[in-house]
Protein backbone atom coordinates (compact mmCIF):
# COMPACT_ATOMS: atom_id res chain seq x y z
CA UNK A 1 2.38 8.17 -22.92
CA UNK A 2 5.44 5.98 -22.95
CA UNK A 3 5.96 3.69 -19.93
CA UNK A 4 8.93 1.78 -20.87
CA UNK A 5 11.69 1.95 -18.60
CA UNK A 6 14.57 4.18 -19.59
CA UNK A 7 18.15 2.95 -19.23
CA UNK A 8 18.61 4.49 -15.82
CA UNK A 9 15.54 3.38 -14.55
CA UNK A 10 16.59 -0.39 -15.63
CA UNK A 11 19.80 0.41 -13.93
CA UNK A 12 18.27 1.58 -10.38
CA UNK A 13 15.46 -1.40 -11.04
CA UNK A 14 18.71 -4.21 -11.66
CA UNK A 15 21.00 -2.55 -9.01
CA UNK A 16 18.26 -2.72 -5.88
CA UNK A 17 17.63 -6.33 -6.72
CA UNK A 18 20.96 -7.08 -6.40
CA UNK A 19 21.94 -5.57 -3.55
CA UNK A 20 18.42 -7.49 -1.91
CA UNK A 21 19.63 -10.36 -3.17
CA UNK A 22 22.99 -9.81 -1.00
CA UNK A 23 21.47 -8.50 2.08
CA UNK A 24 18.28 -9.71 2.04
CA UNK A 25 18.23 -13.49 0.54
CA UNK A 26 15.88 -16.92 1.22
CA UNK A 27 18.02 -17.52 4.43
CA UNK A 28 17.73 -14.20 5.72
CA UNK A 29 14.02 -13.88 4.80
CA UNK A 30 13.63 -17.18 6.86
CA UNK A 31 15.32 -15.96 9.96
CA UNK A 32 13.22 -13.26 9.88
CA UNK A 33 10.35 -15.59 10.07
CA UNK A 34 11.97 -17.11 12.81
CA UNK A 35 12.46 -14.18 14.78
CA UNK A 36 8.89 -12.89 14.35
CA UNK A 37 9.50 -10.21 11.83
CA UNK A 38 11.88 -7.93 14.32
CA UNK A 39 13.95 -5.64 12.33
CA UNK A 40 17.51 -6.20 11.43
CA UNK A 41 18.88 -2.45 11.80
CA UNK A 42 21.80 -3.79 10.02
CA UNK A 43 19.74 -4.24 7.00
CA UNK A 44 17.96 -0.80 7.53
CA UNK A 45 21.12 1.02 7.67
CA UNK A 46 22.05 -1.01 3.94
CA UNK A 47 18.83 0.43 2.74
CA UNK A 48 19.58 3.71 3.82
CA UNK A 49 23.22 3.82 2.46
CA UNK A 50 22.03 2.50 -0.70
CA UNK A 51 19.02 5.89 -0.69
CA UNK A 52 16.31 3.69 -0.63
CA UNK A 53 14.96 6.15 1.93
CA UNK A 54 16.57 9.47 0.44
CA UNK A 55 15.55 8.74 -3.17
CA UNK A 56 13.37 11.82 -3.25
CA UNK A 57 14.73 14.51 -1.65
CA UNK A 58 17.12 16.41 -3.14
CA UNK A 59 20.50 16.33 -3.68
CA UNK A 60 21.29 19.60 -1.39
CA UNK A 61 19.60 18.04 1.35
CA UNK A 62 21.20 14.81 1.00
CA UNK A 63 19.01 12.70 -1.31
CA UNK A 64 19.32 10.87 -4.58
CA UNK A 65 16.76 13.56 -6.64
CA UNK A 66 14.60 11.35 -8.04
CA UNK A 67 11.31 11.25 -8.24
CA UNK A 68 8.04 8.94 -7.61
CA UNK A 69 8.26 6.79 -10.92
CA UNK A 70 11.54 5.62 -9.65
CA UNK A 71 10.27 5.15 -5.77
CA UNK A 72 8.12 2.50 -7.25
CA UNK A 73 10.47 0.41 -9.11
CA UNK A 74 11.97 -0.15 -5.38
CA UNK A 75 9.48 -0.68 -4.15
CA UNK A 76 8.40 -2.95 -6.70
CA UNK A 77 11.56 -5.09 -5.66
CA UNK A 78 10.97 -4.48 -1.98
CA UNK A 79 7.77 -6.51 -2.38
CA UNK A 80 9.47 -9.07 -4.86
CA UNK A 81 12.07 -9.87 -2.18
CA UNK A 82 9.23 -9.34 0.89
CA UNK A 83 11.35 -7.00 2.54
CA UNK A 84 9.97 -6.55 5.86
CA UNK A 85 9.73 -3.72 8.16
CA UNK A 86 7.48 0.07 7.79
CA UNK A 87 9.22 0.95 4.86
CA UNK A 88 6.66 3.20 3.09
CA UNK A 89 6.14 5.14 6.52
CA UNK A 90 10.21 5.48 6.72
CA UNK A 91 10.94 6.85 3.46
CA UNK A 92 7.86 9.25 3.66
CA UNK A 93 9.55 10.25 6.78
CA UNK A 94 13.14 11.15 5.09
CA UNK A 95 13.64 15.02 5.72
CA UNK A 96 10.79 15.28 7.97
CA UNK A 97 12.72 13.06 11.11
CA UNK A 98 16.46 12.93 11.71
CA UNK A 99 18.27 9.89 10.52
CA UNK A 100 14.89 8.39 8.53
CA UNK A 101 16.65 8.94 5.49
CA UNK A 102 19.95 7.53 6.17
CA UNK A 103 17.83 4.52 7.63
CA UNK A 104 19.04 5.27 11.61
CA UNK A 105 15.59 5.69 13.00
CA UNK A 106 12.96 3.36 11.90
CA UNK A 107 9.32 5.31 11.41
CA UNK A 108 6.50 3.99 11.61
CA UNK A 109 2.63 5.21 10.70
CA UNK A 110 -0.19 5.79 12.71
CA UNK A 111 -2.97 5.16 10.18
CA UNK A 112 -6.48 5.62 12.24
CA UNK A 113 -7.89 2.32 13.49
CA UNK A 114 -5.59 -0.52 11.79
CA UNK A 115 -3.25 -2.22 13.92
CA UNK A 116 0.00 0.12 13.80
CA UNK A 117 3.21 -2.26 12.34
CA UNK A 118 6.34 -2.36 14.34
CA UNK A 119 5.39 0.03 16.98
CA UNK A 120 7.64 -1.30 19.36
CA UNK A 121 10.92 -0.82 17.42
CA UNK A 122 9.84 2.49 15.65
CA UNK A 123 11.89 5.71 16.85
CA UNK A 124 9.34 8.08 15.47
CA UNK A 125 5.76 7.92 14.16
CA UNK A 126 4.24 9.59 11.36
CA UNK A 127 1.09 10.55 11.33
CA UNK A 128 -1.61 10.46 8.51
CA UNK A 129 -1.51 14.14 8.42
CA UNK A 130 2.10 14.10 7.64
CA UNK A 131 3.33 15.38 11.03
CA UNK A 132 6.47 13.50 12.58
CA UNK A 133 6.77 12.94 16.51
CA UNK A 134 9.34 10.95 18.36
CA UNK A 135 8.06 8.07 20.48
CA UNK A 136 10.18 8.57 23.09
CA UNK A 137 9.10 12.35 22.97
CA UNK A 138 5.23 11.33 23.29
CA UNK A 139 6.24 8.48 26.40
CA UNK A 140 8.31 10.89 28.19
CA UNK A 141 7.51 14.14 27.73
CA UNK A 142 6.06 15.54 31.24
CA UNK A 143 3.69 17.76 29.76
CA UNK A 144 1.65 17.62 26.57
CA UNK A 145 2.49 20.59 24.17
CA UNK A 146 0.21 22.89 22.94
CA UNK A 147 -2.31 21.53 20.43
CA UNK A 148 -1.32 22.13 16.66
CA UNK A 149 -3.72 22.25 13.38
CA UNK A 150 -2.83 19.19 11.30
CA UNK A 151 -3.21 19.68 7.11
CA UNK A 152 -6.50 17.87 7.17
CA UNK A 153 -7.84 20.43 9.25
CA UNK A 154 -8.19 18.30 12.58
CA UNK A 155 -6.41 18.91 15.92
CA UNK A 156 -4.18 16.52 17.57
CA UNK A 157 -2.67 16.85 20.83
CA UNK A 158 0.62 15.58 22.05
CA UNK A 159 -1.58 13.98 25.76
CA UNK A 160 -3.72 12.02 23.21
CA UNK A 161 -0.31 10.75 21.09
CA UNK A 162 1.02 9.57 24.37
CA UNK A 163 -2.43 8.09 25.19
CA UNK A 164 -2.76 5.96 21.61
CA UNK A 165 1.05 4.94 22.61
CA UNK A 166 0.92 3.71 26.17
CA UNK A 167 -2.54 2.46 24.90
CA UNK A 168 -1.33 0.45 22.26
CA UNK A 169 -1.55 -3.23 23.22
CA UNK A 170 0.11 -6.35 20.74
CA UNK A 171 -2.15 -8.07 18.95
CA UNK A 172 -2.03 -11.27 16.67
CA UNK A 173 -1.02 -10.83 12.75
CA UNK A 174 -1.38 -13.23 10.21
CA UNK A 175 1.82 -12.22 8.78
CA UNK A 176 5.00 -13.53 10.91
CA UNK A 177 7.07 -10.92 8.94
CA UNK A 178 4.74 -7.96 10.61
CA UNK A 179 4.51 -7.60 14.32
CA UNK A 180 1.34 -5.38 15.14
CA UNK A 181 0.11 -3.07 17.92
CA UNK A 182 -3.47 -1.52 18.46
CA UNK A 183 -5.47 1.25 20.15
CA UNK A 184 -8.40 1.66 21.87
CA UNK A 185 -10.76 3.26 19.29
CA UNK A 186 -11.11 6.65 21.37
CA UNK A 187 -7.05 7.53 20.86
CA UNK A 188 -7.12 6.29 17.60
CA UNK A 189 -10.04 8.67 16.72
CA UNK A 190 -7.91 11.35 18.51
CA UNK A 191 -5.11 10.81 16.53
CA UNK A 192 -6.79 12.49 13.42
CA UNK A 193 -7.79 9.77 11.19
CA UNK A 194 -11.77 8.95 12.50
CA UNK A 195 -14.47 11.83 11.94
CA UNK A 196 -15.89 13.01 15.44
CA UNK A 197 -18.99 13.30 16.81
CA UNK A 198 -20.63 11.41 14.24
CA UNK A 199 -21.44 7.69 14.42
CA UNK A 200 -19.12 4.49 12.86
CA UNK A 201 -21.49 4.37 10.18
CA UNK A 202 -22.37 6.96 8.83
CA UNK A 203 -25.36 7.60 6.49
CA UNK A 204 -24.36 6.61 3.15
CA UNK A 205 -22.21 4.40 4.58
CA UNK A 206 -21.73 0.27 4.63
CA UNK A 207 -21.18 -1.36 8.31
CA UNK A 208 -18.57 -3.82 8.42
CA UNK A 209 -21.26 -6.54 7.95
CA UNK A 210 -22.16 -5.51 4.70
CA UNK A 211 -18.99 -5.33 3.11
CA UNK A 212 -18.97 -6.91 -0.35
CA UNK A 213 -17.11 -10.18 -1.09
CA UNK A 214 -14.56 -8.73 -3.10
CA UNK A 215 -13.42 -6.58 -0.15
CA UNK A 216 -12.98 -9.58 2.05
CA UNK A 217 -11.01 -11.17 -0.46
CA UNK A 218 -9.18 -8.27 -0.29
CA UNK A 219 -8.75 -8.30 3.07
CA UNK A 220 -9.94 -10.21 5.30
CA UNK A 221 -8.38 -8.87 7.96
CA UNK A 222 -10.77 -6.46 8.05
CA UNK A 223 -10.06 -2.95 6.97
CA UNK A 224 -10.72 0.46 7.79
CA UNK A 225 -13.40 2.26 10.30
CA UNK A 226 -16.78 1.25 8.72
CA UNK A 227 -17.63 5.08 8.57
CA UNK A 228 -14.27 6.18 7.16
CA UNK A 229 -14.06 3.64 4.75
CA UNK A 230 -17.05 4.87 2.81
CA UNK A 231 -16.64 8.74 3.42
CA UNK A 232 -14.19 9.28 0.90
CA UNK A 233 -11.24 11.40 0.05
CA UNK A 234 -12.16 14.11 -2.88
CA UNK A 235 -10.86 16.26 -0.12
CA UNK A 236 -7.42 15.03 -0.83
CA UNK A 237 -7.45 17.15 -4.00
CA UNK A 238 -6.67 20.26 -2.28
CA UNK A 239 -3.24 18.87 -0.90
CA UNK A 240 -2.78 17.05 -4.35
CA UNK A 241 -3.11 19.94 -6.89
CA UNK A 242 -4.06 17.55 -9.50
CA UNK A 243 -7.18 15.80 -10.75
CA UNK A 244 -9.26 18.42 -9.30
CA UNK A 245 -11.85 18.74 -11.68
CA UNK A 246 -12.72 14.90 -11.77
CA UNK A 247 -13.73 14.75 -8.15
CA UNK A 248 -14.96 18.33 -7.64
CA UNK A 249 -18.58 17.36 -7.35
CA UNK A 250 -17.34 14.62 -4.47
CA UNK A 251 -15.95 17.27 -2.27
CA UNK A 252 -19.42 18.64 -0.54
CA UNK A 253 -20.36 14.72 0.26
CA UNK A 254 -16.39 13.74 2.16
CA UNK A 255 -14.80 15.37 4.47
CA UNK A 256 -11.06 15.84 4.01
CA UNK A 257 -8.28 13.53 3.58
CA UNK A 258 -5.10 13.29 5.29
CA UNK A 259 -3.94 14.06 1.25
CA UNK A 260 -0.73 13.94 -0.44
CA UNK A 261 0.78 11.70 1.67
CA UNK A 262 -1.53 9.32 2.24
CA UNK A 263 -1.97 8.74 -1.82
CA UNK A 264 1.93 8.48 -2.26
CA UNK A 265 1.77 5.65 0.21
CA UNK A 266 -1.42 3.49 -1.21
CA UNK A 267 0.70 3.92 -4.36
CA UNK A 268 4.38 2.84 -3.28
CA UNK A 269 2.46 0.35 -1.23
CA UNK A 270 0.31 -0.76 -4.66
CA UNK A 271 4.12 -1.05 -5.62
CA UNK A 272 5.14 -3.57 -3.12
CA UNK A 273 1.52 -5.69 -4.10
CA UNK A 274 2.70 -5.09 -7.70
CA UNK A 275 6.29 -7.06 -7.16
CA UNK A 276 4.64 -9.74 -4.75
CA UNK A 277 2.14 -10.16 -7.67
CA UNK A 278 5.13 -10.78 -9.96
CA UNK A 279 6.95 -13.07 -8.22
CA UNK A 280 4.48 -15.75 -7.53
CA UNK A 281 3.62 -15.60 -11.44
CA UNK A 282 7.29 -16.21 -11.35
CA UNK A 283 7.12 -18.93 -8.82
CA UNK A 284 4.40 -20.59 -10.24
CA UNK A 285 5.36 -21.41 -13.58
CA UNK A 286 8.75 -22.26 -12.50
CA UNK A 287 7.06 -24.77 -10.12
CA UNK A 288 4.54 -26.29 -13.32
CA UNK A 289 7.78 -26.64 -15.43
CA UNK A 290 9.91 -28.39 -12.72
CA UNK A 291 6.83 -30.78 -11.27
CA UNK A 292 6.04 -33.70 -13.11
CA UNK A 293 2.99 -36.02 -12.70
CA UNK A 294 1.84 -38.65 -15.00
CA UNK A 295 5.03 -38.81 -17.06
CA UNK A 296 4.78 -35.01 -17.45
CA UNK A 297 5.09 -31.09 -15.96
CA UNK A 298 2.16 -30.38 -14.74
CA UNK A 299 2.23 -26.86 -16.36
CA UNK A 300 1.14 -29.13 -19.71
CA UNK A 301 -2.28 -29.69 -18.34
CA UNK A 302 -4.63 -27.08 -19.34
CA UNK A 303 -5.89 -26.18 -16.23
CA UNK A 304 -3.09 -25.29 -15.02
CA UNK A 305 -1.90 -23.21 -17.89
CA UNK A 306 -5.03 -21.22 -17.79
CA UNK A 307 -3.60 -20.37 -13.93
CA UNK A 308 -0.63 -19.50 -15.28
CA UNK A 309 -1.72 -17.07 -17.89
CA UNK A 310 -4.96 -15.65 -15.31
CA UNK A 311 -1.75 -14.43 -12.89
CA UNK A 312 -0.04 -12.60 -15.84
CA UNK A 313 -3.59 -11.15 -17.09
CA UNK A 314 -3.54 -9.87 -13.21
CA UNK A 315 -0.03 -8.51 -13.08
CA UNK A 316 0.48 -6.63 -16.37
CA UNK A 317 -2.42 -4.52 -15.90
CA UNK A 318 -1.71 -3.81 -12.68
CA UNK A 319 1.78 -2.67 -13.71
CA UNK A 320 0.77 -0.34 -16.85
CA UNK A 321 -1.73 1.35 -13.86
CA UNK A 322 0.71 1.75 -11.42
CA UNK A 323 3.29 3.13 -13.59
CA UNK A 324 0.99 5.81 -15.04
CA UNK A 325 -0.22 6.37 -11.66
CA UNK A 326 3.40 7.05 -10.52
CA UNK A 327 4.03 9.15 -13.58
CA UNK A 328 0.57 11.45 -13.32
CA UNK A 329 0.35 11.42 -9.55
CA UNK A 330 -3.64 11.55 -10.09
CA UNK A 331 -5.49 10.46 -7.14
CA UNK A 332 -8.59 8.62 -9.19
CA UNK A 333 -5.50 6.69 -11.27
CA UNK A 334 -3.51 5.80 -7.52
CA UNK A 335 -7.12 4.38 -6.42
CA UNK A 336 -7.07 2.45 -9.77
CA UNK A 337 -3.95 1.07 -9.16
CA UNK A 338 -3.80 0.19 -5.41
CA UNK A 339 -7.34 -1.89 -6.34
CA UNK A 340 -5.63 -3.48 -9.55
CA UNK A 341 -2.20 -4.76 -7.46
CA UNK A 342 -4.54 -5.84 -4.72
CA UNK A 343 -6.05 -7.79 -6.42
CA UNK A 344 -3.32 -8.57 -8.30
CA UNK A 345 -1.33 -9.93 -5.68
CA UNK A 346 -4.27 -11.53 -3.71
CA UNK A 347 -5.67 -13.86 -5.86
CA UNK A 348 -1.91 -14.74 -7.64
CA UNK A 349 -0.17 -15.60 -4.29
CA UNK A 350 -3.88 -17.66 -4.16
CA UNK A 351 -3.25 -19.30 -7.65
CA UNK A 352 0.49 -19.82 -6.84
CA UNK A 353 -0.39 -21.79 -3.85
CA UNK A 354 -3.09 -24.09 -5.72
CA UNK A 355 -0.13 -24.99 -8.53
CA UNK A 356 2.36 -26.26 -5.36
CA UNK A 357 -0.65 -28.41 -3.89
CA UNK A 358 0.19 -29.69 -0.81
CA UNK A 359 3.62 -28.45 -1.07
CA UNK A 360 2.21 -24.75 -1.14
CA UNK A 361 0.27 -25.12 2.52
CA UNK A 362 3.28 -25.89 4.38
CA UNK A 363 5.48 -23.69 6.56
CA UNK A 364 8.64 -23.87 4.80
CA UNK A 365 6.91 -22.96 1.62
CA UNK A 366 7.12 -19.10 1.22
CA UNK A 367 3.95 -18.55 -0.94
CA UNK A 368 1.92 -17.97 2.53
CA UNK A 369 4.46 -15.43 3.23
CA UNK A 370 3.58 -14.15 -0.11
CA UNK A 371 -0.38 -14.37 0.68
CA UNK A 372 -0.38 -13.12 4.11
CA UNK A 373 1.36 -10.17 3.53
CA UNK A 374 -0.98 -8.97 0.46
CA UNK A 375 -3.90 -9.49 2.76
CA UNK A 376 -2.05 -7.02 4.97
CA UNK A 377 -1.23 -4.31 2.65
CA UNK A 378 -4.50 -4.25 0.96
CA UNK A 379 -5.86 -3.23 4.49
CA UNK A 380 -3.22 -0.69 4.35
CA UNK A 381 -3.77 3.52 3.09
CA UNK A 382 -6.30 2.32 1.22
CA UNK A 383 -8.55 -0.28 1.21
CA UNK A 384 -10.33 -1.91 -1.51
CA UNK A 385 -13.96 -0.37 -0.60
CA UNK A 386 -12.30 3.50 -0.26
CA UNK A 387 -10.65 2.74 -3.70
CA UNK A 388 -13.93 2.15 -5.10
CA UNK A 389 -15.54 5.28 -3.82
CA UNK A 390 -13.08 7.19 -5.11
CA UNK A 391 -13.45 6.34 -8.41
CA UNK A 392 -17.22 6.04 -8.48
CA UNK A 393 -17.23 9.76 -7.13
CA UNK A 394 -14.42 10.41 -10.17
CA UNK A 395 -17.21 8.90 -12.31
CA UNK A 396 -20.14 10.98 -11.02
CA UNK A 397 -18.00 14.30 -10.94
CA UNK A 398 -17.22 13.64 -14.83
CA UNK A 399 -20.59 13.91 -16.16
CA UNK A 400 -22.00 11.72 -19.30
CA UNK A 401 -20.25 10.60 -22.01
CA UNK A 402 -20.25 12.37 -24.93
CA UNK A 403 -22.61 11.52 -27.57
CA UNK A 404 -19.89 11.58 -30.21
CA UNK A 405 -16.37 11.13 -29.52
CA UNK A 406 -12.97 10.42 -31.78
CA UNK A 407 -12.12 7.79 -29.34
CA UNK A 408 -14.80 5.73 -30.76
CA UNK A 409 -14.11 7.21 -34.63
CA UNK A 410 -18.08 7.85 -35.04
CA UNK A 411 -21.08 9.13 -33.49
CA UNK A 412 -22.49 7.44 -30.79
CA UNK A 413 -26.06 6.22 -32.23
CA UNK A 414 -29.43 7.35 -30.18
CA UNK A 415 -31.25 4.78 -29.08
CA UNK A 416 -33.18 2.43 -31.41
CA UNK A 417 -31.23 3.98 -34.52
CA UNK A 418 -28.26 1.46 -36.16
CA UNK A 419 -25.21 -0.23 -34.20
């Protein structure tokens, strides 16, 4: 499989930094800061005239036409440039609420129990299900409309919408670009996204307390609902249509996922982790070029070198799985790459700000803008631990290895016999 970038794709890739480079440069991402991350509609409309929204649907209904491989080279720029705002939720929402795509209404995502991101400024909210509903529909509305079936099977009610939104209370976030809101955990559950009538931890489940390191360093903002972050999403395959057989044997253990949707968003938002990932590699070694110490740049001492080069090791990977992810649309290779930028852009935006030193610790420094928001998004769609499941129930569902195989260009010897 060939994942270099064709012409047109370099084009779109070139022409989006650019134009966030115009709209959306150091001073502006400052401001921002300043202002405590509240949107500039301005800049949302420049998105959406520019199809940053639209870029999937189709030309007859007023989109670009393209497809997910080039929704994550934006993306991938978006998260360069930390680009603020619900900008996954938003251009999942194109065609499905009026003005999303031509960036008029900002949409945001109601995503079970994590804090909800710009709730205050959003004119719709999607939920995980993939239904749309106007805020000020679900604040004003006299009555609640009749229940409806969701695609994941559960049943929300427009009463318990407007209860998770009058509900919703501010709370702090550790990134200044990211104003966040939260629910009391009985309308979250009733919003779709936590199982009912069993308890947060579920058997065969971790509590919050048990959670590996790795998933704190992942996010440390804590993540999902203990139980739903362990009862995983083979379900998802029946919204997907692909990779089917690899998770077959997970479906009778998880219950069903929100599907489709929820996987394109872990994967444009693997995107945005992808380009934050790249950009402090960037940052870095510009930084050990330009400092000196001892009569030289400090990117000439080995230890920092080896920094260097562990943040590309990080970020190329990351990219090769989030491009075949893109281009396959397999769940088991989205998990793969959502953990891969994750980490990717964790622990680089980590390294980046141990190259600055001091410098990197201080406010007008943007690495902990960098930082902060990758411990946000890897709390986001999916987290670190629900990756993990994913693929260990891909790994189950697939069976043995063979015991001879042409990947490995001879037999596989039995045990005891000759390496």
């Amino acid at each position: 499989m060939d994942f270099q970038l064709s012409d047109d794709q370099r084009a779109l890739r070139s022409g989006m930094r650019d134009l966030l480079g115009a709209v959306f440069d150091r001073d502006r991402l400052r401001a921002a800061v300043e202002r405590g991350g509240a949107l500039d509609r301005s800049l949302w409309r420049e998105l959406g005239a520019a199809g940053f929204f639209a870029l999937r649907l189709p030309e007859d209904e007023g989109g670009v036409g393209l497809g997910l491989p080039e929704a994550v080279l934006l993306f991938e720029e978006a998260g360069r440039a930390l680009l603020p705002g619900p900008l996954v939720a938003t251009h999942l929402a194109a065609g499905r609420v009026k003005g999303a795509a031509e960036g008029e209404a900002v949409v945001t995502a109601v995503d079970g129990m994590l804090p909800v991101a710009h709730l205050a400024e959003a004119d719709a909210v999607l939920l995980v299900g993939g239904e749309a509903v106007s805020v000020r529909e679900a604040r004003q509305a006299p009555q609640a409309p009749e229940a409806r079936e969701l695609p994941d099977g559960r049943t929300l009610t427009g009463e318990a919408l407007r209860a998770f939104l009058a509900a919703a209370r501010p709370v702090r976030s550790m990134d200044p670009l990211t104003p966040l809101h939260r629910a009391p955990a009985g309308a979250a559950a009733a919003a779709g996204r936590v199982p009912t009538g069993r308890p947060p931890t579920a058997e065969g489940g971790r509590a919050a307390s048990e959670r590996t390191r790795a998933d704190t360093d992942r996010a440390p903002v804590g993540s999902e609902h203990p139980g739903a972050d362990t009862e995983r999403v083979a379900g998802a395959v029946a919204c997907t249509g692909v990779g089917a057989d690899r998770v077959a044997g997970a479906v009778a253990r998880t219950p069903a996922h929100a599907g489709r949707l929820r996987f394109e968003a872990a994967l444009l938002t693997a995107a945005e982790q992808l380009g934050s990932a790249v950009r402090t590699t960037e940052a870095a070694v510009q930084h050990a070029r330009d400092r000196e110490q001892f009569g030289s740049p400090i990117g000439s001492f080995q230890a920092v070198k080896h920094l260097c080069a562990d943040m590309l090791a990080r970020t190329e990977p990351a990219r090769a799985a989030v491009y075949a992810a893109a281009l396959t649309g397999d769940p088991l290779e989205i998990a793969a790459a959502k953990l891969l930028a994750d980490e990717a852009a964790v622990r680089n935006a980590r390294d980046c700000l141990q190259i600055h030193g001091g410098m990197g610790f201080t406010w007008e420094a943007d690495v902990h803008l960098h930082l902060k928001r990758a411990w946000l998004r890897a709390a986001s769609w999916l987290t670190g631990a629900a990756a993990e499941e994913l693929l260990a129930a891909g790994l189950g569902a697939a069976g043995p290895l063979p015991r001879s195989s042409a990947a490995y260009g001879r037999p596989v010897p039995e045990a005891g016999g000759e390496g």
